[in-house]
C-alpha atoms as a PDB file:
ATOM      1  CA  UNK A   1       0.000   0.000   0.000  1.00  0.00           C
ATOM      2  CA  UNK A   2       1.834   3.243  -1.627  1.00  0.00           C
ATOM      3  CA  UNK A   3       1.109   6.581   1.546  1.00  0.00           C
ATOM      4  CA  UNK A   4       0.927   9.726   0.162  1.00  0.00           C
ATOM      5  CA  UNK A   5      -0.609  13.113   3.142  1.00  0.00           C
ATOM      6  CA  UNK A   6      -3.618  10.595   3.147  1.00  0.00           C
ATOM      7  CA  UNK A   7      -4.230  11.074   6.685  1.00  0.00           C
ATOM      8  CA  UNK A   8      -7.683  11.349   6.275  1.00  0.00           C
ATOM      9  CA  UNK A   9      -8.414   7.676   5.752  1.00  0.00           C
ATOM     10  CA  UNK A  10      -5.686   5.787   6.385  1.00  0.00           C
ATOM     11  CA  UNK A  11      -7.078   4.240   9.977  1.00  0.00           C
ATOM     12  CA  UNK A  12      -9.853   2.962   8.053  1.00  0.00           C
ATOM     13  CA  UNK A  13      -7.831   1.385   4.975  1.00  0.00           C
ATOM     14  CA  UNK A  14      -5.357   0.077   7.298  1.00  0.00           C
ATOM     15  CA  UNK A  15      -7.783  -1.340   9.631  1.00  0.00           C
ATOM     16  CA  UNK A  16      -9.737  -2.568   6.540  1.00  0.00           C
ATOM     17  CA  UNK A  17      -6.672  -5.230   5.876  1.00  0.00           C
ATOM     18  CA  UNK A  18      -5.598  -5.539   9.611  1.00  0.00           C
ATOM     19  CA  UNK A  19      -9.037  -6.927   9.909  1.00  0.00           C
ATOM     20  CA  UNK A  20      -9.064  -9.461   7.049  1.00  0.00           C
ATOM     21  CA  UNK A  21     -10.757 -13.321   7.746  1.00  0.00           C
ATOM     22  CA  UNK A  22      -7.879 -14.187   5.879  1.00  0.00           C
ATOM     23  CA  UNK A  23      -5.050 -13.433   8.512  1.00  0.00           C
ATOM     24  CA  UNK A  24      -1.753 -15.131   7.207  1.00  0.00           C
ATOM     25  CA  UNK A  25      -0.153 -12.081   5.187  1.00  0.00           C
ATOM     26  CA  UNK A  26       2.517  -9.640   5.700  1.00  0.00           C
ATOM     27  CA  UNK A  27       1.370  -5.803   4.928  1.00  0.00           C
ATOM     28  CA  UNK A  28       3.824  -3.635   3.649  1.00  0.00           C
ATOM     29  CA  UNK A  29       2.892  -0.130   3.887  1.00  0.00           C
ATOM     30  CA  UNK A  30       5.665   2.270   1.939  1.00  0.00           C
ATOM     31  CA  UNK A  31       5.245   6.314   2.937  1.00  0.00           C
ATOM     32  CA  UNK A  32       6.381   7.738   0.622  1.00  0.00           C
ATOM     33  CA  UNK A  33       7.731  11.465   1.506  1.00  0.00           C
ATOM     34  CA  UNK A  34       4.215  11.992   3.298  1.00  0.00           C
ATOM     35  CA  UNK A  35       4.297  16.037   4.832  1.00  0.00           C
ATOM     36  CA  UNK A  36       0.992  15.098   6.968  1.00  0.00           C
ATOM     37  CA  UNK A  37       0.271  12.776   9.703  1.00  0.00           C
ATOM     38  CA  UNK A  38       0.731   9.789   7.705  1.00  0.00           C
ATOM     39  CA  UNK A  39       3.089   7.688   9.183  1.00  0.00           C
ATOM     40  CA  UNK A  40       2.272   8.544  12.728  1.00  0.00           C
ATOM     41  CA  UNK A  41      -0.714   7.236  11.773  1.00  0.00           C
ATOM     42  CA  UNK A  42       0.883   3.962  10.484  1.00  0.00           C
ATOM     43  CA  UNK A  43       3.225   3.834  13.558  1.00  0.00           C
ATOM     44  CA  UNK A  44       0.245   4.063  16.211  1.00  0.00           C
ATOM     45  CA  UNK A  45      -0.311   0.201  14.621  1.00  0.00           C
ATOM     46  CA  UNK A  46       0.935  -2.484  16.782  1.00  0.00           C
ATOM     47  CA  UNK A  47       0.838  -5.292  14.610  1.00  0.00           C
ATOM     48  CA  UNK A  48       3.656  -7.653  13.874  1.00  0.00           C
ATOM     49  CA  UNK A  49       2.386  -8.051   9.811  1.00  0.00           C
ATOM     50  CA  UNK A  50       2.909  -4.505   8.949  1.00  0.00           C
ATOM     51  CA  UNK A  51       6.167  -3.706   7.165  1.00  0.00           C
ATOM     52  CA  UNK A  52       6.627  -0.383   7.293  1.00  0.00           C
ATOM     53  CA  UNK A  53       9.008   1.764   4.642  1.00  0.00           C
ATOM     54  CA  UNK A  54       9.856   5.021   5.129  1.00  0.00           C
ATOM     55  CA  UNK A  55      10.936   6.740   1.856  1.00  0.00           C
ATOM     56  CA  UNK A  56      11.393  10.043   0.514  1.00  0.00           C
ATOM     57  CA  UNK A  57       9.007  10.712  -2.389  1.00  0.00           C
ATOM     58  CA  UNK A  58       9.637   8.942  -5.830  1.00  0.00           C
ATOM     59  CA  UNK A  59       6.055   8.706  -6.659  1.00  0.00           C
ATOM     60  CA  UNK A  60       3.272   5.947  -7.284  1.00  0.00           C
ATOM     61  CA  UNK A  61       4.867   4.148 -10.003  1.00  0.00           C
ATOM     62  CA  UNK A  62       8.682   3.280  -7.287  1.00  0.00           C
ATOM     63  CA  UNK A  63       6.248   3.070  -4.971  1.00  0.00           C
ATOM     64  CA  UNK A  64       4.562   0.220  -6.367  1.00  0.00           C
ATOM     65  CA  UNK A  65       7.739  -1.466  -7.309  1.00  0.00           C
ATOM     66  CA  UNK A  66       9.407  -1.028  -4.058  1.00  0.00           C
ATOM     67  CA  UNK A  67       6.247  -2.900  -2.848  1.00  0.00           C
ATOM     68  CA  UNK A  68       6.731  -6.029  -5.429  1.00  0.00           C
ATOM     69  CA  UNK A  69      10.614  -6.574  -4.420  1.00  0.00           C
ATOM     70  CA  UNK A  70      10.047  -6.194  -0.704  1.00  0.00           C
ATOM     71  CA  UNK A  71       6.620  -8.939  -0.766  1.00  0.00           C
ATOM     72  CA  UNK A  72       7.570 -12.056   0.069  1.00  0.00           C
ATOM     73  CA  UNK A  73       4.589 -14.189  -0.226  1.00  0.00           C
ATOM     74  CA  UNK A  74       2.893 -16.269  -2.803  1.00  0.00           C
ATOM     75  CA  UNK A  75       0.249 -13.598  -3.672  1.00  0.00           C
ATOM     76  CA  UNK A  76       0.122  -9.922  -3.972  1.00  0.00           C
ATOM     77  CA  UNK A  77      -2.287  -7.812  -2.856  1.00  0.00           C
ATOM     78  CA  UNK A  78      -2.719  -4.114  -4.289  1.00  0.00           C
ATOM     79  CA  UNK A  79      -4.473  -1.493  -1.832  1.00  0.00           C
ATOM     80  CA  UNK A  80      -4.870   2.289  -1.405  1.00  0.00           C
ATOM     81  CA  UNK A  81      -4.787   4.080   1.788  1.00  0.00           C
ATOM     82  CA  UNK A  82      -8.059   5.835   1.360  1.00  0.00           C
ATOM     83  CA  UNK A  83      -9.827   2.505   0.126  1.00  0.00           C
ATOM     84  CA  UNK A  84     -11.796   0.182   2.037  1.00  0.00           C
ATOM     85  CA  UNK A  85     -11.380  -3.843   1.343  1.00  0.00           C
ATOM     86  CA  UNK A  86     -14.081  -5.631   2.289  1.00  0.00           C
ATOM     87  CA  UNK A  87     -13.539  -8.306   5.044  1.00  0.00           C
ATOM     88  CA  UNK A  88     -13.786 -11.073   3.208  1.00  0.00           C
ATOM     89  CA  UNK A  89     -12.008  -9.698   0.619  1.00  0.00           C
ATOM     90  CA  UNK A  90      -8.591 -11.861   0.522  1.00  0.00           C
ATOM     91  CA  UNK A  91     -10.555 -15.180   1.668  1.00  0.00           C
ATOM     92  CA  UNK A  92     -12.890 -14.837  -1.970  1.00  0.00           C
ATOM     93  CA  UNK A  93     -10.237 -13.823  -4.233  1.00  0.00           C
ATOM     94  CA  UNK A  94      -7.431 -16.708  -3.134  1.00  0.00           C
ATOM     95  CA  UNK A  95     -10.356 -19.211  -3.258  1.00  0.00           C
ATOM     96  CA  UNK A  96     -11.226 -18.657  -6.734  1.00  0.00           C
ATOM     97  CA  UNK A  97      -7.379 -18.190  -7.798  1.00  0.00           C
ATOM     98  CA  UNK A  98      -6.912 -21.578  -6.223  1.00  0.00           C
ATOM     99  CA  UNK A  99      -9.635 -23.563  -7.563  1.00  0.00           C
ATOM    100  CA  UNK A 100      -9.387 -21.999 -11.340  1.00  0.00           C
ATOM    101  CA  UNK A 101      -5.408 -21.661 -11.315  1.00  0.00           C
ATOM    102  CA  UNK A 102      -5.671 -17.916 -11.761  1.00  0.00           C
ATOM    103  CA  UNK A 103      -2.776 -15.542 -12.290  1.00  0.00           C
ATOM    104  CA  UNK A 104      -4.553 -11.869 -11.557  1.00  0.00           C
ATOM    105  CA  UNK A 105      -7.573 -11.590  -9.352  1.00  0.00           C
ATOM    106  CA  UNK A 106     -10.056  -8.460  -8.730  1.00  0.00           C
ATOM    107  CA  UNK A 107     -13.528  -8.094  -7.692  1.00  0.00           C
ATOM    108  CA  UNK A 108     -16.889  -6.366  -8.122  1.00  0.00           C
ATOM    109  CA  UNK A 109     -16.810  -3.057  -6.220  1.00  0.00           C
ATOM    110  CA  UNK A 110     -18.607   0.132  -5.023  1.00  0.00           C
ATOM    111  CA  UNK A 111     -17.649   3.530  -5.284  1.00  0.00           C
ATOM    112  CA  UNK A 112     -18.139   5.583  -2.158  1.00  0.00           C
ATOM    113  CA  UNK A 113     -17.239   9.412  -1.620  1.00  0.00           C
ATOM    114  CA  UNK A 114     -15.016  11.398   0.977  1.00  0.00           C
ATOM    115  CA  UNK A 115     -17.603  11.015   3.868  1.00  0.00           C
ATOM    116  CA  UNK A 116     -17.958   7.032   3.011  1.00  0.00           C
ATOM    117  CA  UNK A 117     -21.540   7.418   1.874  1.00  0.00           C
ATOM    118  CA  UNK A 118     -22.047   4.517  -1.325  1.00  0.00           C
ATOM    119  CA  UNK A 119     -22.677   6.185  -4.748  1.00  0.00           C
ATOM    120  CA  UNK A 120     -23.033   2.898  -7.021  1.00  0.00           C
ATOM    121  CA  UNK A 121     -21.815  -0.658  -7.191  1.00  0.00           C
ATOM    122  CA  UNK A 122     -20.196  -1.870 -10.044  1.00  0.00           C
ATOM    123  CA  UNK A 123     -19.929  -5.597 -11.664  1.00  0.00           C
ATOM    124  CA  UNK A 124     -16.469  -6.472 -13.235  1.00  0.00           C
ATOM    125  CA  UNK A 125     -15.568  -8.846 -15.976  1.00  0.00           C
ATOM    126  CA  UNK A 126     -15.862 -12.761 -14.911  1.00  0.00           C
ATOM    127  CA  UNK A 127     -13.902 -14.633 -16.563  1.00  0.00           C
ATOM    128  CA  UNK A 128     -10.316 -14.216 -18.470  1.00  0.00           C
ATOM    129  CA  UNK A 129     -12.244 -14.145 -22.151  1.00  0.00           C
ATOM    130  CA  UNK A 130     -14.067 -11.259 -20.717  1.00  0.00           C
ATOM    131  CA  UNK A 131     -11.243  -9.966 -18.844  1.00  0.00           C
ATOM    132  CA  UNK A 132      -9.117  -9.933 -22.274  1.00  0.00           C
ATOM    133  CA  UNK A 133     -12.240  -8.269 -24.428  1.00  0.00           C
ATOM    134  CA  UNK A 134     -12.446  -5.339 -21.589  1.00  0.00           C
ATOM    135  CA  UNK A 135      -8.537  -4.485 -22.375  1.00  0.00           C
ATOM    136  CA  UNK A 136      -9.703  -3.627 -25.715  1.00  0.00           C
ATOM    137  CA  UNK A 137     -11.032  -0.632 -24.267  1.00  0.00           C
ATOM    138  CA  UNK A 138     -10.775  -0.005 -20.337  1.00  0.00           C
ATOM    139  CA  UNK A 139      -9.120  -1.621 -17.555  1.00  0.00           C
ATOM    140  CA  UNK A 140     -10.897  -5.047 -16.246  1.00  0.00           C
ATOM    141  CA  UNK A 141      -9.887  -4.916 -12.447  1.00  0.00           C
ATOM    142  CA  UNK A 142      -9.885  -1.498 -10.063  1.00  0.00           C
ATOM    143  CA  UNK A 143      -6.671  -1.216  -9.893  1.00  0.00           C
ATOM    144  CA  UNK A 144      -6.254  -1.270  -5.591  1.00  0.00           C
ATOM    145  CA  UNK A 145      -8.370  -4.399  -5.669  1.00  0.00           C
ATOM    146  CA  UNK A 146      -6.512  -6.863  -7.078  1.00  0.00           C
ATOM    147  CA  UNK A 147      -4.593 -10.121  -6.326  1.00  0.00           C
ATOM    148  CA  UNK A 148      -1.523 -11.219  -8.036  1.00  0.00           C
ATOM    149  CA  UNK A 149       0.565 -14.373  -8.274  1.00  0.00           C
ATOM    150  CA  UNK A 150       4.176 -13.394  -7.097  1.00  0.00           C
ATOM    151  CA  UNK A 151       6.226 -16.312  -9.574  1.00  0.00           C
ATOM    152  CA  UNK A 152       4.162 -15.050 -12.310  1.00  0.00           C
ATOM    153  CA  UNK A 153       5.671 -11.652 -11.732  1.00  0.00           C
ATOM    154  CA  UNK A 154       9.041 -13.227 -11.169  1.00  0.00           C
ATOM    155  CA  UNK A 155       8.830 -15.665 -14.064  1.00  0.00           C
ATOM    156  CA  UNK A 156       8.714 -13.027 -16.488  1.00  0.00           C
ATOM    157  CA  UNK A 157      10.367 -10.082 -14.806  1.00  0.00           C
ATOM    158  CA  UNK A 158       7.288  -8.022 -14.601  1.00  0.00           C
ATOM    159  CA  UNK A 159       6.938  -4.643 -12.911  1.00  0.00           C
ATOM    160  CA  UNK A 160       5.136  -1.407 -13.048  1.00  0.00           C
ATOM    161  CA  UNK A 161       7.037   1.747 -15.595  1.00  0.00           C
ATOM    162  CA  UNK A 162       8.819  -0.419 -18.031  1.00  0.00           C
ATOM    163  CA  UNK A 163       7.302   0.919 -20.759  1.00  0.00           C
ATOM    164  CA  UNK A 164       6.968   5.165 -21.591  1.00  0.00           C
ATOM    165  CA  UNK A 165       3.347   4.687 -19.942  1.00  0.00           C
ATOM    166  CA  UNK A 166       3.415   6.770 -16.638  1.00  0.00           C
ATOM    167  CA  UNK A 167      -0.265   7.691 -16.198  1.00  0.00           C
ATOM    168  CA  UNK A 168      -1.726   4.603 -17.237  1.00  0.00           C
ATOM    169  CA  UNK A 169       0.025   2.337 -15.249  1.00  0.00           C
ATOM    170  CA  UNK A 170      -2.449   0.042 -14.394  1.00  0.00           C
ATOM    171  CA  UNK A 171      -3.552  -0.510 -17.721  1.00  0.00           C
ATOM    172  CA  UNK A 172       0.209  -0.976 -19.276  1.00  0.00           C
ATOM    173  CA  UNK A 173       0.270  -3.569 -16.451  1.00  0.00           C
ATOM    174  CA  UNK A 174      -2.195  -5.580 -17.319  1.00  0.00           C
ATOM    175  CA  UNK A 175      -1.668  -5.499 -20.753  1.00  0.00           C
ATOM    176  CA  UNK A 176       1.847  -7.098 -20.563  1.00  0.00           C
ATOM    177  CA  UNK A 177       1.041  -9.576 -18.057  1.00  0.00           C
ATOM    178  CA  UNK A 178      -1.910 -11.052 -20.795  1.00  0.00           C
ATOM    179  CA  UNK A 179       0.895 -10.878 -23.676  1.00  0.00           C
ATOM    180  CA  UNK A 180       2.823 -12.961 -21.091  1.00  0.00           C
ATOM    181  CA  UNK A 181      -0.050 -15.641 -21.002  1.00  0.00           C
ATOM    182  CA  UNK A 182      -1.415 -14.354 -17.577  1.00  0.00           C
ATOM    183  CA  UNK A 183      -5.130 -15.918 -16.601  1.00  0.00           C
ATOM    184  CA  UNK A 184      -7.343 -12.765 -15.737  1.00  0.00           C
ATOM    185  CA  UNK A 185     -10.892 -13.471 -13.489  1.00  0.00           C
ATOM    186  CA  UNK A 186     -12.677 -11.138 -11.096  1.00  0.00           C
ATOM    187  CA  UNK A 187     -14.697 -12.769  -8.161  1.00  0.00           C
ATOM    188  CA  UNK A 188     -18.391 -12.457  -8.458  1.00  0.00           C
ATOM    189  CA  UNK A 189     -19.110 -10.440  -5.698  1.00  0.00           C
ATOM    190  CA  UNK A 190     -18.435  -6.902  -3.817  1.00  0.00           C
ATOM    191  CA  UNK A 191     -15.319  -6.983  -2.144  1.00  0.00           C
ATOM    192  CA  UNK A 192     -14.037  -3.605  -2.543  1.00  0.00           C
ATOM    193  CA  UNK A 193     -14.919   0.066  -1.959  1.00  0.00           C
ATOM    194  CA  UNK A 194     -13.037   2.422  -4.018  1.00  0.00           C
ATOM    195  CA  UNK A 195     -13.001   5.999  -2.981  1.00  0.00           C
ATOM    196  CA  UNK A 196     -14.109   8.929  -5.377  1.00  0.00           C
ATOM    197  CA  UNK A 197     -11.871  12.103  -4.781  1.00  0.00           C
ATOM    198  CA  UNK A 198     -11.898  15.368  -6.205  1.00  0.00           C
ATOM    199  CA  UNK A 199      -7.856  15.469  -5.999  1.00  0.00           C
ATOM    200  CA  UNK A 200      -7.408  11.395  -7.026  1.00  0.00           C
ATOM    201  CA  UNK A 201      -4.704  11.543  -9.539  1.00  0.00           C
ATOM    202  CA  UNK A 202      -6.802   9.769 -11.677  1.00  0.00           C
ATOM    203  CA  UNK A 203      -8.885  13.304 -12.378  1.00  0.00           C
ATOM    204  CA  UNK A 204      -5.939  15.417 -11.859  1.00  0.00           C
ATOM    205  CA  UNK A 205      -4.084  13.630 -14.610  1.00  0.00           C
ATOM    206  CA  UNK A 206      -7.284  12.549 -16.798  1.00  0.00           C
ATOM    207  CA  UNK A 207      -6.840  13.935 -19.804  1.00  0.00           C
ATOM    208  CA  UNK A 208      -3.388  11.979 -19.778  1.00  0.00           C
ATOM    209  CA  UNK A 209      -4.850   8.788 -18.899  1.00  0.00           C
ATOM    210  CA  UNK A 210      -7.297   8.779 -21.884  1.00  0.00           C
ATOM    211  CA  UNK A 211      -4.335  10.022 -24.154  1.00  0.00           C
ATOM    212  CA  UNK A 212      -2.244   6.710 -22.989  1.00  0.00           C
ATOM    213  CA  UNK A 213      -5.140   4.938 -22.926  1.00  0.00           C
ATOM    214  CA  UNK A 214      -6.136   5.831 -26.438  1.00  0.00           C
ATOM    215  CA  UNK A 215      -2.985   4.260 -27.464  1.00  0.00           C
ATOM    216  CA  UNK A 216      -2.657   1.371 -25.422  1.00  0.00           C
ATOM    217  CA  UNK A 217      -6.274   0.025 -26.433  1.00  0.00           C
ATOM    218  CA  UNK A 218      -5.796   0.582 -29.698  1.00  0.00           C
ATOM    219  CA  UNK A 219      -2.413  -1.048 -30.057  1.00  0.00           C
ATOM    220  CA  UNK A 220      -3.868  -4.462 -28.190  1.00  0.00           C
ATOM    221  CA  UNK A 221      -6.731  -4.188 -30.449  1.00  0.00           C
ATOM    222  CA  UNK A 222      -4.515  -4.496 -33.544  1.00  0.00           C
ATOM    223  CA  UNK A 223      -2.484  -7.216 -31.714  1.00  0.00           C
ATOM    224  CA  UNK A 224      -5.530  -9.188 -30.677  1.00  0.00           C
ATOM    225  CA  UNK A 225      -8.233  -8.926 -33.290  1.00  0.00           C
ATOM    226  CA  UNK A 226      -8.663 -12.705 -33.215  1.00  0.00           C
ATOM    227  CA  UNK A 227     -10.595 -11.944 -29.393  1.00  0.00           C
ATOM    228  CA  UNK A 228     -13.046  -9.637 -31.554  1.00  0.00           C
ATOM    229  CA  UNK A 229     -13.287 -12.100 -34.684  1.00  0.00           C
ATOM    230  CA  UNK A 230     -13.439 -15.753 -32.557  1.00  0.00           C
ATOM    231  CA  UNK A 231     -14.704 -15.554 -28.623  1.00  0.00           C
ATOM    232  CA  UNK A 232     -16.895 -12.480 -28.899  1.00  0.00           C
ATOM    233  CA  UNK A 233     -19.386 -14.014 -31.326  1.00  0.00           C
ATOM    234  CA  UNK A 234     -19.562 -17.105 -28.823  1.00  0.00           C
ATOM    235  CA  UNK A 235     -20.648 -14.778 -26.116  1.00  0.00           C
ATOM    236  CA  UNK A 236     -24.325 -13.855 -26.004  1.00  0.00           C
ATOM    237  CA  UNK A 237     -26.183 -15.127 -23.194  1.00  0.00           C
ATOM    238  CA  UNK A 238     -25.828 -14.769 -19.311  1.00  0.00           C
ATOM    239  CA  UNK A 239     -23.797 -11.439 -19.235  1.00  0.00           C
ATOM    240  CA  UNK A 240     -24.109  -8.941 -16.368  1.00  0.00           C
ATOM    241  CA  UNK A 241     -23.763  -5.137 -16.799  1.00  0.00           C
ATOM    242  CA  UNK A 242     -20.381  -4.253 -17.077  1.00  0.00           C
ATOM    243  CA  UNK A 243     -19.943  -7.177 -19.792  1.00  0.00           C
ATOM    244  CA  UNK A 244     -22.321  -6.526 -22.097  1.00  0.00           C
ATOM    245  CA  UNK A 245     -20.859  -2.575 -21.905  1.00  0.00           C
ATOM    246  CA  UNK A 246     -17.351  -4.040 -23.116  1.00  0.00           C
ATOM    247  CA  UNK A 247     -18.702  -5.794 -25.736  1.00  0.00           C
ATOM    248  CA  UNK A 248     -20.469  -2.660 -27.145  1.00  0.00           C
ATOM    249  CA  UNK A 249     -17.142  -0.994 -26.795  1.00  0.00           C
ATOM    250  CA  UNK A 250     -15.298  -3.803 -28.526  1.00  0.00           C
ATOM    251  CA  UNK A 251     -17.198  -4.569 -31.320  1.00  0.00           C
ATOM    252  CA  UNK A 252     -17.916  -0.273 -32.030  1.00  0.00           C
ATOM    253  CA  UNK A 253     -14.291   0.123 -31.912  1.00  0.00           C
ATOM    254  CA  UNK A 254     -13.265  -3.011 -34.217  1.00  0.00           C
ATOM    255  CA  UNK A 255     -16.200  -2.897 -36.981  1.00  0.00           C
ATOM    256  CA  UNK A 256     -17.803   0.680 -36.925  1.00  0.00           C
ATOM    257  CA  UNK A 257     -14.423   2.105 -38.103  1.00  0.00           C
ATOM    258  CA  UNK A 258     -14.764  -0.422 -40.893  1.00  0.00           C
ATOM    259  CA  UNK A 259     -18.456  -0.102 -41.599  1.00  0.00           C
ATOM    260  CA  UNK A 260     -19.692  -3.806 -40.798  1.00  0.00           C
ATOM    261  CA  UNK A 261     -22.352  -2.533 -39.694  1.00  0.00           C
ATOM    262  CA  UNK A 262     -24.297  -6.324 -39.832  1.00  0.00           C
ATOM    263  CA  UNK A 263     -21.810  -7.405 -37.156  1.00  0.00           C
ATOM    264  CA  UNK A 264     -23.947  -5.351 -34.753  1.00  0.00           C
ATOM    265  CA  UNK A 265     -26.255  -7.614 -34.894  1.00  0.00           C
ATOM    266  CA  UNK A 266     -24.222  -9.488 -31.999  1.00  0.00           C
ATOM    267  CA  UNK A 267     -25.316  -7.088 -29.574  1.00  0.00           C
ATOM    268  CA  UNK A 268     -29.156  -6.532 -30.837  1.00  0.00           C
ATOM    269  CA  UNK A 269     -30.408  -8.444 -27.636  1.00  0.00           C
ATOM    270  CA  UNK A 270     -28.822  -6.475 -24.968  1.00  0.00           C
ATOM    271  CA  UNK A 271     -30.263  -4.048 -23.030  1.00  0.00           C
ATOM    272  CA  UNK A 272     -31.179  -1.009 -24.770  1.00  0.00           C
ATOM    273  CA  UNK A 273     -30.071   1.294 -21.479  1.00  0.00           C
ATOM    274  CA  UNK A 274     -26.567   0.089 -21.562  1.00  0.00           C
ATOM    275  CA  UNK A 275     -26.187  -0.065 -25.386  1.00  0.00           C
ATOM    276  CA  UNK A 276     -26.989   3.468 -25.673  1.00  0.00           C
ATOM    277  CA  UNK A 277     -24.897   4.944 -22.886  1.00  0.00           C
ATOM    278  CA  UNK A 278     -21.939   2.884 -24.133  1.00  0.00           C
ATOM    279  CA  UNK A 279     -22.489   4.082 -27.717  1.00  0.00           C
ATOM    280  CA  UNK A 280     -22.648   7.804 -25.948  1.00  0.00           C
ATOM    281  CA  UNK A 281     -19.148   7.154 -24.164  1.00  0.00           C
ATOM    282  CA  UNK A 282     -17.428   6.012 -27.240  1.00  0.00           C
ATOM    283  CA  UNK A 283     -18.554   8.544 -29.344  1.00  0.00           C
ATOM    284  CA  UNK A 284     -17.538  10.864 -26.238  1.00  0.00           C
ATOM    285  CA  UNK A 285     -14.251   8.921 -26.293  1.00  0.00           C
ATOM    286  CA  UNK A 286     -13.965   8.715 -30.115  1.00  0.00           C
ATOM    287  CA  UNK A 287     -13.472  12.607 -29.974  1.00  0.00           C
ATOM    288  CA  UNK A 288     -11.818  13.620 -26.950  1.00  0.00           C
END
């Protein structure tokens, strides 16, 4: 978990993971160059898991890496300090990485707002088919969520920044570790509760996301077309929300450029609510 002055919520992410059903993990918690009351915060803890490091600030993408090369365990867990995991959140997520041999694991989530009040929950991608068609446009996990096989990581010496993405690094992540043959899944539940911030650097640096974005959809589009051309059409039945919303994105982005226009016939039996506010957003995006 990468600190940064977020005093504010930090007690409550920390204690969030402290107070996991899953209780076999260390937690390394790197401050990095905090001005506020963050790591007095983190030292008022008195529990033998935490690993604390104490850095001077290099920023979220060192950060992050500093994190990988100092885990020792078999999985890694991503979190924010001023998000909330669920308490069953490690429990669900090794269970289904287990039993399905999975290499990166998120979760269904819901957004919540400075004061903790719930805005909206969210579904995520199932399965790694699903996982893979959502990298044709957006990310498929929340970023703080997720759970990661350490060998896999190791294997193929995989890190955050090794690429000139530095705003998208989530994305650029998970698009290397599927061209390394990583297995993507989400579990089927809420596990997560991701915080909504008027100063998350996700809105201060937006228009730079979508820019890197932009490019790294489109280039794993024209590396992948065969995810468009051979599982898409087999998917049409038994898809929540968020995955009929990718496939909208997917096949808009692949044929409308092209004007196969009878290919959107694949989509004709969704639900008329999402297909129109996905068309909306990619025309929005189309333009930006």
């Amino acid at each position: 978990m990468p600190v940064f002055n977020s005093e504010a919520y930090l007690k409550e992410a920390i204690d969030s993971i402290l107070n996991q059903t899953f209780k076999d993990f260390e937690f390394i918690i790197i401050n990095d160059g905090s001005t506020d009351n963050s790591l007095q915060i983190i030292k008022s803890f008195n529990d033998k898991r935490i690993v604390l490091i104490n850095q001077k600030n290099k920023g979220i993408i060192a950060s992050l890496n500093k994190g990988l090369e100092t885990a020792k365990g078999e999985f890694i867990a991503r979190m924010d300090s001023d998000d909330v995991s669920l308490p069953d959140r490690f429990e669900k997520q090794l269970k289904l990485m287990k039993s399905d041999n999975i290499d990166i694991c998120g979760g269904n989530f819901t957004t919540i707002n400075s004061s903790g009040i719930s805005l909206k929950s969210y579904t995520t991608p199932r399965t790694h088919d699903l996982c893979a068609i959502s990298l044709l446009s957006k990310v498929p996990f929340v970023h703080p969520s997720v759970l990661i096989r350490s060998d896999f990581l190791k294997k193929h010496n995989l890190k955050y920044g090794q690429s000139n993405i530095k705003k998208a690094e989530d994305l650029d992540f998970w698009v290397r570790i599927h061209e390394k043959g990583g297995k993507f899944s989400n579990v089927n539940e809420v596990i997560f509760k991701y915080r909504i911030l008027n100063n998350s650097l996700s809105k201060v640096n937006n228009s730079d996301i979508i820019r890197e974005t932009k490019h790294l959809t489109s280039k794993f589009l024209l590396d992948n077309q065969y995810i468009i051309e051979e599982i898409i059409p087999k998917l049409k039945k038994g898809l929540n929300n968020e995955e009929q919303s990718i496939i909208i994105r997917a096949i808009f982005r692949f044929y409308f450029k092209k004007f196969i226009f009878s290919k959107f016939n694949l989509i004709k039996n969704f639900k008329k609510e999402i297909l129109i506010r996905t068309l909306l957003s990619e025309v929005k995006f189309l333009f930006y």
